[in-house]
Protein backbone atom coordinates (compact mmCIF):
# COMPACT_ATOMS: atom_id res chain seq x y z
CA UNK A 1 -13.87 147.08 -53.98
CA UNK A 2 -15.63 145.75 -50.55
CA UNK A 3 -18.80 147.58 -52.12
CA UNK A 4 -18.62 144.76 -55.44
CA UNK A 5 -18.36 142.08 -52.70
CA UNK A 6 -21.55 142.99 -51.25
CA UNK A 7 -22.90 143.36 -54.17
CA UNK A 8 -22.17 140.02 -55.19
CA UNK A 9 -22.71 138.49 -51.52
CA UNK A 10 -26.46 140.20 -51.94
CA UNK A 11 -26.81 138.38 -55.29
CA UNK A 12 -25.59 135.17 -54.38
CA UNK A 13 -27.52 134.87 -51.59
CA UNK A 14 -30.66 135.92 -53.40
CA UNK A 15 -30.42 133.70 -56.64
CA UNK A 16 -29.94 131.05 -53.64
CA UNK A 17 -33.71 131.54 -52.40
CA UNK A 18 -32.27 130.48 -48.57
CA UNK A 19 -33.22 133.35 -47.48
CA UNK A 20 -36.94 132.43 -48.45
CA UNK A 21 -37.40 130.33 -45.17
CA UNK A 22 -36.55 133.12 -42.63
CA UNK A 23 -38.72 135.51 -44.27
CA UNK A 24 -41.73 133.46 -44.65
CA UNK A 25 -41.37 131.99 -40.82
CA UNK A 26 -41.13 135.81 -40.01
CA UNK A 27 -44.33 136.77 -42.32
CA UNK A 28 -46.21 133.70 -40.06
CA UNK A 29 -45.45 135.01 -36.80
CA UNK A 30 -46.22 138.58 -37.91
CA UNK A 31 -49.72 136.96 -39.25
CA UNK A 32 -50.28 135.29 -35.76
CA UNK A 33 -49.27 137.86 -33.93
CA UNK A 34 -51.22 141.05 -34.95
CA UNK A 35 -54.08 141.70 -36.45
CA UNK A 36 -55.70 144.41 -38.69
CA UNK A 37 -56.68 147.56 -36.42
CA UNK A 38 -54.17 146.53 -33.79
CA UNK A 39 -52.60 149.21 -31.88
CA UNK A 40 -49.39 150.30 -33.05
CA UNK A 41 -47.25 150.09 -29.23
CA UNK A 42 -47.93 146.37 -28.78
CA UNK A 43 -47.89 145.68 -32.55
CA UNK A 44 -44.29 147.12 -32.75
CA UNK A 45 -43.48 144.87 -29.57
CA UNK A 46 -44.28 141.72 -31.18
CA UNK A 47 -42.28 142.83 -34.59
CA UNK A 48 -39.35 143.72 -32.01
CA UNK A 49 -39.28 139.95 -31.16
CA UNK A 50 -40.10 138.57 -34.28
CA UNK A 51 -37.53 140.55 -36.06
CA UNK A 52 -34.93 139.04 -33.62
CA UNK A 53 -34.74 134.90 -35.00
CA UNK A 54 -35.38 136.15 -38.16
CA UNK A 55 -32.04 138.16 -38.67
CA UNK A 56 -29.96 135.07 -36.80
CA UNK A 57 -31.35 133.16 -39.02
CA UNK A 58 -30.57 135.21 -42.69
CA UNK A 59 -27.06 136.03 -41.19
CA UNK A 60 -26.83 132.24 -40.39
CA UNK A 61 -27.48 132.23 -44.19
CA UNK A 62 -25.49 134.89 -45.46
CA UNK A 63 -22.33 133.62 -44.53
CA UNK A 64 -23.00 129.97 -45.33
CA UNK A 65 -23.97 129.92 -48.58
CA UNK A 66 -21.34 130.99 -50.73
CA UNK A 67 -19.21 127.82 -51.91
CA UNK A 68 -15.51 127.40 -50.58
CA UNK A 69 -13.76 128.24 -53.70
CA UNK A 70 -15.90 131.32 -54.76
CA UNK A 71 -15.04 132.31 -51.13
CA UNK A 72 -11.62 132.06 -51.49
CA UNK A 73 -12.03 134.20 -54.49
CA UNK A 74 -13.56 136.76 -53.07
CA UNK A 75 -10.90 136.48 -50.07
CA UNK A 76 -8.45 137.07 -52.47
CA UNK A 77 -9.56 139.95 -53.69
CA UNK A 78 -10.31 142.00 -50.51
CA UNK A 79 -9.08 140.35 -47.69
CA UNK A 80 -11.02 137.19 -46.11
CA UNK A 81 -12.14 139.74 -43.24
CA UNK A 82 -13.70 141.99 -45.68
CA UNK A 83 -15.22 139.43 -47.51
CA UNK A 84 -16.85 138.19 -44.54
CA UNK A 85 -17.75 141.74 -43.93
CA UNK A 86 -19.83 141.92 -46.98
CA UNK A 87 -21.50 138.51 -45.91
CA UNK A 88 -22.88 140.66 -42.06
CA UNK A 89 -23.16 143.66 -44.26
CA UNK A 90 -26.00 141.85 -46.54
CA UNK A 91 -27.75 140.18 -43.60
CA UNK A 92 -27.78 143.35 -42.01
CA UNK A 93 -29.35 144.94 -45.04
CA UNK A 94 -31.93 142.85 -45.49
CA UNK A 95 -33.33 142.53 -41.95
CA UNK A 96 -33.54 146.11 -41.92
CA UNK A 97 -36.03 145.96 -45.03
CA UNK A 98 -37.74 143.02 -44.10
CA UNK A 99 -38.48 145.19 -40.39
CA UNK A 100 -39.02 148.23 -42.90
CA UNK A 101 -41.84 146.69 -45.27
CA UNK A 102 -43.03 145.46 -41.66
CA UNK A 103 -43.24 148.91 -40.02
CA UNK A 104 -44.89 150.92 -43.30
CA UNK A 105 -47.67 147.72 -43.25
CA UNK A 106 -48.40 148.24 -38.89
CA UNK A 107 -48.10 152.08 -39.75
CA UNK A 108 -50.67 152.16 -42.68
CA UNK A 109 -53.07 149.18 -40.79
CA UNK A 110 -54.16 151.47 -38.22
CA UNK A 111 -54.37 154.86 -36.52
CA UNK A 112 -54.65 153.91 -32.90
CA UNK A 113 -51.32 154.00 -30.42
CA UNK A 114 -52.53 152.49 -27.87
CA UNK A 115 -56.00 150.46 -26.69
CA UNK A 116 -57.38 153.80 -25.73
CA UNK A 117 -57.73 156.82 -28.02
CA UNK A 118 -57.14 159.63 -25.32
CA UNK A 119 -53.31 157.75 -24.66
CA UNK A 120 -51.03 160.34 -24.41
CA UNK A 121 -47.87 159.12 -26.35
CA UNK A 122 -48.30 160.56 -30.48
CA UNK A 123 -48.25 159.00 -33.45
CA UNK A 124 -44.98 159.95 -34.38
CA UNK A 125 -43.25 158.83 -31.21
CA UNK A 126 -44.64 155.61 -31.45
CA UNK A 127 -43.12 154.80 -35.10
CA UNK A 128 -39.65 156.48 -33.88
CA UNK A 129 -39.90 153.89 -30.59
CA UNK A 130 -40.83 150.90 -32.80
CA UNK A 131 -38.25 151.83 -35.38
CA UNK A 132 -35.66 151.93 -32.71
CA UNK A 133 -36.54 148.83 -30.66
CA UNK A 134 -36.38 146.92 -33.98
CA UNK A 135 -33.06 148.04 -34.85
CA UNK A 136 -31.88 147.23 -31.08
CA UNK A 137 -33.32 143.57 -31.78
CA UNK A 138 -31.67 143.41 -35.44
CA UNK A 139 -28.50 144.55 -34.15
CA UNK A 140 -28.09 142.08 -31.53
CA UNK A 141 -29.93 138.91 -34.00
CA UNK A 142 -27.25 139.97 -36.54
CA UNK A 143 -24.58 139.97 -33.90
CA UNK A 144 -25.37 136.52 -32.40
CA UNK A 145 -25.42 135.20 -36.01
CA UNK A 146 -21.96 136.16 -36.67
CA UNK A 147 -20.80 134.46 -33.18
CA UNK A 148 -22.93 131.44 -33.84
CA UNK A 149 -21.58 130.56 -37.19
CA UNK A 150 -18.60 130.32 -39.36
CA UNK A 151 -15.32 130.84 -38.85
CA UNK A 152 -16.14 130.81 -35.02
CA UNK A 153 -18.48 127.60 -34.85
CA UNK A 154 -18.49 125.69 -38.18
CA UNK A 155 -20.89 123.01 -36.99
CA UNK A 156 -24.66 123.62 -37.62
CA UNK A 157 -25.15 120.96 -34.84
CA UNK A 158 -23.61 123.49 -32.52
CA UNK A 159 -24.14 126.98 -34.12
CA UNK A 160 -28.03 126.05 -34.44
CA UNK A 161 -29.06 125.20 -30.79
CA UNK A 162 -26.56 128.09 -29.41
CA UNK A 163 -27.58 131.04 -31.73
CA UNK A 164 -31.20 129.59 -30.41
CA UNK A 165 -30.20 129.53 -26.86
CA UNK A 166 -29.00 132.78 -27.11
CA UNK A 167 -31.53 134.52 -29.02
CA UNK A 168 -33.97 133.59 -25.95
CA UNK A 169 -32.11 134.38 -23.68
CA UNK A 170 -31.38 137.85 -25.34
CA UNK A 171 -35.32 138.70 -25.61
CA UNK A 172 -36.25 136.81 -22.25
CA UNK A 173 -33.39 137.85 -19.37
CA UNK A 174 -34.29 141.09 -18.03
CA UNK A 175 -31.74 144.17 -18.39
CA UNK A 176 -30.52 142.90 -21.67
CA UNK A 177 -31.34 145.57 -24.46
CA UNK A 178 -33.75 143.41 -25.86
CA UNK A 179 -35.79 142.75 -23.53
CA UNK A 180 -35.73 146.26 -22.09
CA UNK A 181 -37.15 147.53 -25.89
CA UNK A 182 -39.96 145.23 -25.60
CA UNK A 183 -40.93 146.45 -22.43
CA UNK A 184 -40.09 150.28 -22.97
CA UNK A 185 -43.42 149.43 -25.92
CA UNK A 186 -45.58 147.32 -23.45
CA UNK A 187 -45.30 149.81 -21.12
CA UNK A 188 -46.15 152.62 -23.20
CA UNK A 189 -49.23 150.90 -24.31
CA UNK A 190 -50.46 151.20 -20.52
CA UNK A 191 -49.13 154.80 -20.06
CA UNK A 192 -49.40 158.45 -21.42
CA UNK A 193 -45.51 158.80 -22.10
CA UNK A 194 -43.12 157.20 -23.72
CA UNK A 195 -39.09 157.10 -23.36
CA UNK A 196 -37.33 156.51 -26.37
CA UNK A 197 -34.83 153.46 -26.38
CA UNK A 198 -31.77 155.57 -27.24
CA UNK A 199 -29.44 154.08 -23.99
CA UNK A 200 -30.46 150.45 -25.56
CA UNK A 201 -29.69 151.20 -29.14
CA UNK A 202 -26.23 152.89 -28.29
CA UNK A 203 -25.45 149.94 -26.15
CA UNK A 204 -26.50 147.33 -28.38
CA UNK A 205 -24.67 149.14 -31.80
CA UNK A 206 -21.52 148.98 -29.21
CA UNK A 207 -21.70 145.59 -28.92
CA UNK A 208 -22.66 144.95 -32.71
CA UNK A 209 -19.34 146.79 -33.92
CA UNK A 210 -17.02 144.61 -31.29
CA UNK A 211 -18.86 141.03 -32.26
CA UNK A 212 -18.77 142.12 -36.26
CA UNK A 213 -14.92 143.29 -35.39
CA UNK A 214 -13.87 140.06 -33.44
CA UNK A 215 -16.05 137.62 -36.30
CA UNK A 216 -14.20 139.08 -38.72
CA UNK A 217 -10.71 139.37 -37.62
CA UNK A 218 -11.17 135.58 -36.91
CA UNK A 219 -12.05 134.95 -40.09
CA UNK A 220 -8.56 136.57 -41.26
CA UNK A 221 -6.69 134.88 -39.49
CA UNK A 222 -8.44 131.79 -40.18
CA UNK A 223 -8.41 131.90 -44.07
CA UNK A 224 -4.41 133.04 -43.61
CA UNK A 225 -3.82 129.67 -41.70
């Protein structure tokens, strides 16, 4: 049953075309950001970043644009935590193929790793790094989505500047798994090594399951009052 709600979350919010803003801001950053022939360590660091607003911003989407009653509807029919569920569930989906289409296009543009061509680190291990440190900033856009918006703050005059707030300060403060992706890549771009982001990912999907967890149990005991 929660797999129809998805479905139908993913349709909704795709006959909606609100998620055409996100992507194209994303696509305009990517533009600015890298060019053609760029190398692929501080290529994936900028996509790391971008990646990050963007999937606030479609979650922000995903679970604001389906009307009350349909919501109410779909609460009925698996649980209002569920259905919100399916909402995080879609924005998570679609960041990851947005970062995806994004990783195939830096991965096909060139065939240098790093500003030098004797750098140490291989092909390979720079697409597994990039892949990862994208996922560590999807995880933790798609988590400060869900705590920036409804049921916890129903307000876009609130939810807006905070999920912004904390979206910076997620890529900016150092230590947080964000920011220690970004430079794990920069680094690498300077060295012959490279250490995978595996402690960063585990921490951040940690977090992501207790934010998704707490969001959504809210939201069941909101739709029950």
């Amino acid at each position: 049953m929660i797999s129809a709600v998805v479905r139908y979350q993913a349709a909704l919010l795709l006959l909606s075309y609100r998620w055409v803003p996100p992507v194209l801001l994303y696509a305009a950053v990517m533009g600015i950001g890298v060019a053609g022939g760029d190398p692929l360590l501080s290529s994936f660091a900028w996509a790391a970043a971008a990646i990050m607003p963007a999937a606030v911003w479609l979650t922000r989407v995903a679970v604001t644009v389906e009307p009350a009653a349909a919501r109410h509807t779909a609460s009925a029919a698996v649980g209002p935590g569920r259905a919100h569920l399916a909402g995080l569930l879609v924005a998570l989906t679609l960041t990851c193929l947005l970062a995806a289409i994004c990783t195939g296009a830096l991965a096909a543009g060139t065939d240098r790793v790093a500003d030098h061509a004797t750098h140490g680190v291989g092909r390979g291990e720079a697409l597994a790094a990039g892949a990862m440190a994208q996922f560590v900033t999807i995880l933790a856009g798609v988590a400060i989505g869900a705590l920036t918006n409804r049921p916890v703050l129903r307000r876009a005059a609130y939810a807006v500047p905070v999920a912004a707030l904390l979206t910076l300060a997620a890529l900016v403060t150092p230590g947080s798994p964000a920011a220690r992706v970004l430079k794990v890549l920069t680094d690498a771009a300077g060295h012959d090594r490279i250490d995978l982001p595996t402690t960063q990912l585990a921490v951040t999907a940690g977090v992501f399951v207790v934010a998704i967890a707490l969001v959504c149990r809210i939201a069941a005991r909101v739709e029950h009052d």
